[in-house]
Protein backbone atom coordinates (compact mmCIF):
# COMPACT_ATOMS: atom_id res chain seq x y z
CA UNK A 1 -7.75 35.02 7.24
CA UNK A 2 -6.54 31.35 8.25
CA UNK A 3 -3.91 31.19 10.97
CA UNK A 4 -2.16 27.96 9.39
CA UNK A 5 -0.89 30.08 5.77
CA UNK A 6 -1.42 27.56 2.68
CA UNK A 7 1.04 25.95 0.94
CA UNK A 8 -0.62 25.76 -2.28
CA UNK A 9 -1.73 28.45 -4.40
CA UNK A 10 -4.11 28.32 -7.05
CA UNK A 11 -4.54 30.54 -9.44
CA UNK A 12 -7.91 30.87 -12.26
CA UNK A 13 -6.43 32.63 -15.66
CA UNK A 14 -8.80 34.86 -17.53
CA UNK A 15 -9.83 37.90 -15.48
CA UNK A 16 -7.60 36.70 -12.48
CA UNK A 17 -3.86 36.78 -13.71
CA UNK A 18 -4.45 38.14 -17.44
CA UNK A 19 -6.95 41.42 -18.95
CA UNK A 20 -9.43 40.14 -21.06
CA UNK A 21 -10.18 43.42 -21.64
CA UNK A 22 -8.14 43.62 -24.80
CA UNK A 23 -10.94 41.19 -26.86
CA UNK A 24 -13.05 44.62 -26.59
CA UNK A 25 -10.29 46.52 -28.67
CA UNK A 26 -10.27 43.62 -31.06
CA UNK A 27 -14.33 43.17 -31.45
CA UNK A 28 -14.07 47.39 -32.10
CA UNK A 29 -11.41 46.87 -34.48
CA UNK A 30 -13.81 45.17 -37.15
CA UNK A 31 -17.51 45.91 -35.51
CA UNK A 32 -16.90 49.91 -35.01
CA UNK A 33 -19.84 50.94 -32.51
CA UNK A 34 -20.70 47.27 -31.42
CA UNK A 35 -17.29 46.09 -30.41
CA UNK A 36 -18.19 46.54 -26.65
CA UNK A 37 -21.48 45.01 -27.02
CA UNK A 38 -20.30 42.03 -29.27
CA UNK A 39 -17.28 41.61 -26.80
CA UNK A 40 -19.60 41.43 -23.51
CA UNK A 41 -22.08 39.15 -24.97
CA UNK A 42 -18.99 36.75 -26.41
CA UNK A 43 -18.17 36.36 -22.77
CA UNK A 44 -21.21 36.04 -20.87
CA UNK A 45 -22.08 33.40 -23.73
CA UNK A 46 -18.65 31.80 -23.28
CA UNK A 47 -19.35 30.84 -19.38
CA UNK A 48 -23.40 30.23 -20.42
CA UNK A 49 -22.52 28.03 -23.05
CA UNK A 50 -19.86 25.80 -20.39
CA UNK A 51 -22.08 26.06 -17.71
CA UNK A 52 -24.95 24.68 -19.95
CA UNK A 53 -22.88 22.00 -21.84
CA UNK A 54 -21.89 20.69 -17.96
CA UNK A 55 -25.51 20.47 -17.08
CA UNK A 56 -26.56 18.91 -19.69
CA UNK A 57 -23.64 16.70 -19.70
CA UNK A 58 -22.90 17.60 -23.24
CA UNK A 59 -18.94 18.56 -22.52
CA UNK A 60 -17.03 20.56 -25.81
CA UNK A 61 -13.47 22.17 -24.77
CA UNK A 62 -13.36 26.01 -24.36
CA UNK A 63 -11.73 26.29 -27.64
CA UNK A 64 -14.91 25.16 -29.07
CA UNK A 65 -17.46 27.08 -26.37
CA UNK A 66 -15.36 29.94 -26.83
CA UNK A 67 -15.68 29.81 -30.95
CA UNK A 68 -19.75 29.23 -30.25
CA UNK A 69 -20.09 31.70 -28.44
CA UNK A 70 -18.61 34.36 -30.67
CA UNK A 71 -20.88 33.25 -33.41
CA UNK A 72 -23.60 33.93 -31.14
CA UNK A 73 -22.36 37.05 -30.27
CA UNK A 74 -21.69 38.29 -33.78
CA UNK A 75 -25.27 37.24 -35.06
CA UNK A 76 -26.87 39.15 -31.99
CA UNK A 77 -25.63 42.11 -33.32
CA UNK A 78 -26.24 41.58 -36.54
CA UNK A 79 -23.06 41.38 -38.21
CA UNK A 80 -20.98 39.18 -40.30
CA UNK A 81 -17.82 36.77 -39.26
CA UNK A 82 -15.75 35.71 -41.51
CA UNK A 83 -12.61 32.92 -41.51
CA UNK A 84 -10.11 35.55 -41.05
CA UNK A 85 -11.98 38.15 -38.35
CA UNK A 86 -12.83 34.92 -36.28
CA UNK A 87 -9.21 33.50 -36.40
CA UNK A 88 -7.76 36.95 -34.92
CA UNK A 89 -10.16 37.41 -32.51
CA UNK A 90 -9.67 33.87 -31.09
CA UNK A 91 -6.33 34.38 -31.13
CA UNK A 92 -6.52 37.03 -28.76
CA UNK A 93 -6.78 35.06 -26.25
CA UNK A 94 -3.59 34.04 -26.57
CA UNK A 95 -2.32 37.04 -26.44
CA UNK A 96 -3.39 38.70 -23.19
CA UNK A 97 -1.90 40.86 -21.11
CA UNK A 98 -0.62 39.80 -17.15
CA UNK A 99 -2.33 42.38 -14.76
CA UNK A 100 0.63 44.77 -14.10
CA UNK A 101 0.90 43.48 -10.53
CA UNK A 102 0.97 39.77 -11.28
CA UNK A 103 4.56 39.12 -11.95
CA UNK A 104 5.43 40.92 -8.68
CA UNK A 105 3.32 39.31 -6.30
CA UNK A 106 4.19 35.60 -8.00
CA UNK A 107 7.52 36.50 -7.97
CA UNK A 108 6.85 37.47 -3.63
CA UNK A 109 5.30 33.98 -3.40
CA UNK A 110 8.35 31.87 -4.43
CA UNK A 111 8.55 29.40 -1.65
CA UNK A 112 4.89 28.61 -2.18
CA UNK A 113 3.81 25.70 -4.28
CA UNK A 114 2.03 27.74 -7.18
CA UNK A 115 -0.62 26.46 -9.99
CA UNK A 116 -3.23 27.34 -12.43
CA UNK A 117 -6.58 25.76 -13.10
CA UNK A 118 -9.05 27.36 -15.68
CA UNK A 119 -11.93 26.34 -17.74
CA UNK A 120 -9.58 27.01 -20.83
CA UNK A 121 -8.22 24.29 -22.98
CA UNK A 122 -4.46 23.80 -23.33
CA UNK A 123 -4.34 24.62 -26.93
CA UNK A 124 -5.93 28.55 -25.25
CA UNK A 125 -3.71 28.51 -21.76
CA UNK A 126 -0.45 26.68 -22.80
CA UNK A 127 0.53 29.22 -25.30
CA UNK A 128 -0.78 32.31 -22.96
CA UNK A 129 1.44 31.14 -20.25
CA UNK A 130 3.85 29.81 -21.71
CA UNK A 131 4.42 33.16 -23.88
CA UNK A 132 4.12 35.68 -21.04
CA UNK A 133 6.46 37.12 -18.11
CA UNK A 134 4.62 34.53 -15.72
CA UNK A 135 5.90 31.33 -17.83
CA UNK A 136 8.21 29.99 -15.46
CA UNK A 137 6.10 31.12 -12.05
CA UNK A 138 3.73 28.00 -11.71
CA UNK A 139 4.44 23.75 -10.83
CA UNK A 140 1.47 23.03 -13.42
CA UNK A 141 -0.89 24.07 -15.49
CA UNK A 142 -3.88 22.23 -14.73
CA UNK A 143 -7.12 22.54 -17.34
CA UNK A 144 -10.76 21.19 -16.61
CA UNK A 145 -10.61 19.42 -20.03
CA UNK A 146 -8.51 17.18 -18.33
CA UNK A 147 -11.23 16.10 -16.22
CA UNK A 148 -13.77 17.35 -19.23
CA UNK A 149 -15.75 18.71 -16.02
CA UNK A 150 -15.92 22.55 -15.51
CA UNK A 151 -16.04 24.73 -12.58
CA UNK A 152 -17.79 25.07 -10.08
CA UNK A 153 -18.56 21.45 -10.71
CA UNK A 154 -17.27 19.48 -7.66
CA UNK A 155 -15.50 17.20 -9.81
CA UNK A 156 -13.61 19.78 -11.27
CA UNK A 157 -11.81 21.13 -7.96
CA UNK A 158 -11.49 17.60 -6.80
CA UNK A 159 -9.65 16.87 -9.86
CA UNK A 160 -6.97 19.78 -9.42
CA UNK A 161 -6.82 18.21 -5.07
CA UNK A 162 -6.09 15.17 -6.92
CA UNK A 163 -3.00 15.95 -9.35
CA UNK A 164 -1.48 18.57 -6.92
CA UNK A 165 -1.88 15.73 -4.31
CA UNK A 166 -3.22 18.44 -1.43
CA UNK A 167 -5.99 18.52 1.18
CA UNK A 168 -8.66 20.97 0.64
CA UNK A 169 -7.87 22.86 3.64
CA UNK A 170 -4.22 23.95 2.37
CA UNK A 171 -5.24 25.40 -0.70
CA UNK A 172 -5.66 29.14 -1.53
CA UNK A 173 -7.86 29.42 -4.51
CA UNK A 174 -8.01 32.79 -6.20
CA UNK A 175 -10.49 34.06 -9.15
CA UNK A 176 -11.61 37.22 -10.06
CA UNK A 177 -14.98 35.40 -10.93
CA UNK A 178 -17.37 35.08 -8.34
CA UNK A 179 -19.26 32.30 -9.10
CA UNK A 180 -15.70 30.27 -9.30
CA UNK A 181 -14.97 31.80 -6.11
CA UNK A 182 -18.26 29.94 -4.78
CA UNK A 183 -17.56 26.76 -6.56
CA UNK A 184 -14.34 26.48 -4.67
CA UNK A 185 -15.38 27.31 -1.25
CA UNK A 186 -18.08 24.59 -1.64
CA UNK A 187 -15.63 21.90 -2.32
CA UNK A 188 -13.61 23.23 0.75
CA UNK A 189 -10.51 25.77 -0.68
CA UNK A 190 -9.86 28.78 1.21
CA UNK A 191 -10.52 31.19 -1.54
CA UNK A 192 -9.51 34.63 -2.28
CA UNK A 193 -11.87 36.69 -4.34
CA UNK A 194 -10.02 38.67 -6.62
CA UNK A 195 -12.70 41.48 -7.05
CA UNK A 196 -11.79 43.58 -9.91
CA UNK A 197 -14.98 44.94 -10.56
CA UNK A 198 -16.00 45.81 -6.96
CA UNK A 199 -19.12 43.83 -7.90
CA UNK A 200 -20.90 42.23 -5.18
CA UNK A 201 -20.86 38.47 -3.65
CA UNK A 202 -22.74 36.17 -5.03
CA UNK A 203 -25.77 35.11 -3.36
CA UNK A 204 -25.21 31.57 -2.71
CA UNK A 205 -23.85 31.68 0.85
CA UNK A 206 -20.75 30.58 0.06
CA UNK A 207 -19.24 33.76 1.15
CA UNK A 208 -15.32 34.06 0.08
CA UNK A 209 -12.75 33.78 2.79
CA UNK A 210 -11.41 36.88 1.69
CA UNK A 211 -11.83 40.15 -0.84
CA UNK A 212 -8.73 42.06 -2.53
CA UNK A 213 -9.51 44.29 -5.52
CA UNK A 214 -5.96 42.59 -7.13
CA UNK A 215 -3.58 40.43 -6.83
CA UNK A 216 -1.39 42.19 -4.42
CA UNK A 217 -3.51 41.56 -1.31
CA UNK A 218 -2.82 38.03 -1.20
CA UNK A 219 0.63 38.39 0.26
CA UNK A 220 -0.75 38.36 3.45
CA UNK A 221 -1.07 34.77 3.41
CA UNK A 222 2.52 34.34 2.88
């Protein structure tokens, strides 16, 4: 852990600060026995889908990524999506559930200059945030549609440097994704890997500065 504590801490959304978790429940709700399935494959095809579109340099918001990729994830399967099943289940992600110890530990980190930066479109994170118990904990709520460049570009973490107006080096960056975890630490954040999963690191030695299984551990960098 750094010796100089941060100043700046910045947050990813979906898996980080809020459950996902609950878009299984919905998927099961209308695809009994392929819920899980159809839910796992909507979100590995949601981060395929943005990585690909940055390669290719072919950008759509996450709104739109997100809807793709639960069309894909319904026709894997087999089943049928209609106007009504695919509006509630995109809703849902407005919807989600704060980790139970998120409020706590944002709430710990007061005097700290807190913000968010996800993939997500505003139309997705502004209501989310804006709706839950963590509404009034960050200074902004930074998206990479903004900068219509996704993480782990570079350009994406440069972009959120830019607009919080901080060096690098006085940034904690926390995700619960390890790849974004990676992304970070190559641009030059101290990053925190929230590891939910107790998954391992990713093997593009760009080791995280830290590991917590939640959100709590980061108080030591108060």
């Amino acid at each position: 852990m750094t010796q100089q504590p941060p100043h700046t801490f910045i947050f990813d959304v979906y898996g980080t600060l809020f459950d996902v978790d609950s878009v299984a429940d919905k998927c099961n709700k209308y695809f009994p026995e392929k819920g899980e399935k159809i839910s796992k494959t909507w979100r590995e095809k949601q981060l395929e889908y943005a990585n690909l579109r940055q390669i290719m340099g072919n950008y759509e918001d996450f709104y739109s990524i997100t809807k793709d990729a639960l069309h894909f994830a319904v026709k894997k399967y087999a089943e049928e999506l209609n106007e009504e099943v695919e509006k509630e289940l995109l809703e849902n992600y407005l919807y989600l559930s704060p980790y139970p110890e998120a409020k706590a530990v944002l709430n710990q980190l007061g005097d700290k200059n807190l913000a968010v930066f996800s993939n997500g479109s505003h139309d997705m994170l502004d209501p989310l945030i804006k709706e839950s118990i963590l509404a009034d904990s960050f200074s902004k709520i930074i998206s990479a549609d903004e900068v219509q460049q996704f993480k782990p570009a570079l350009d994406a973490y440069a972009y959120v440097s830019k607009i919080l107006e901080v060096k690098p080096k006085d940034v904690l960056f926390m995700s619960s994704n390890g790849w974004d975890i990676s992304g970070a630490k190559n641009y030059g954040f101290q990053t925190a890997w929230i590891n939910r999963q107790n998954l391992p690191t990713e093997e593009l030695k760009l080791e995280p500065d830290i590991i917590y299984k939640d959100l709590t551990g980061i108080l030591e960098w108060k």
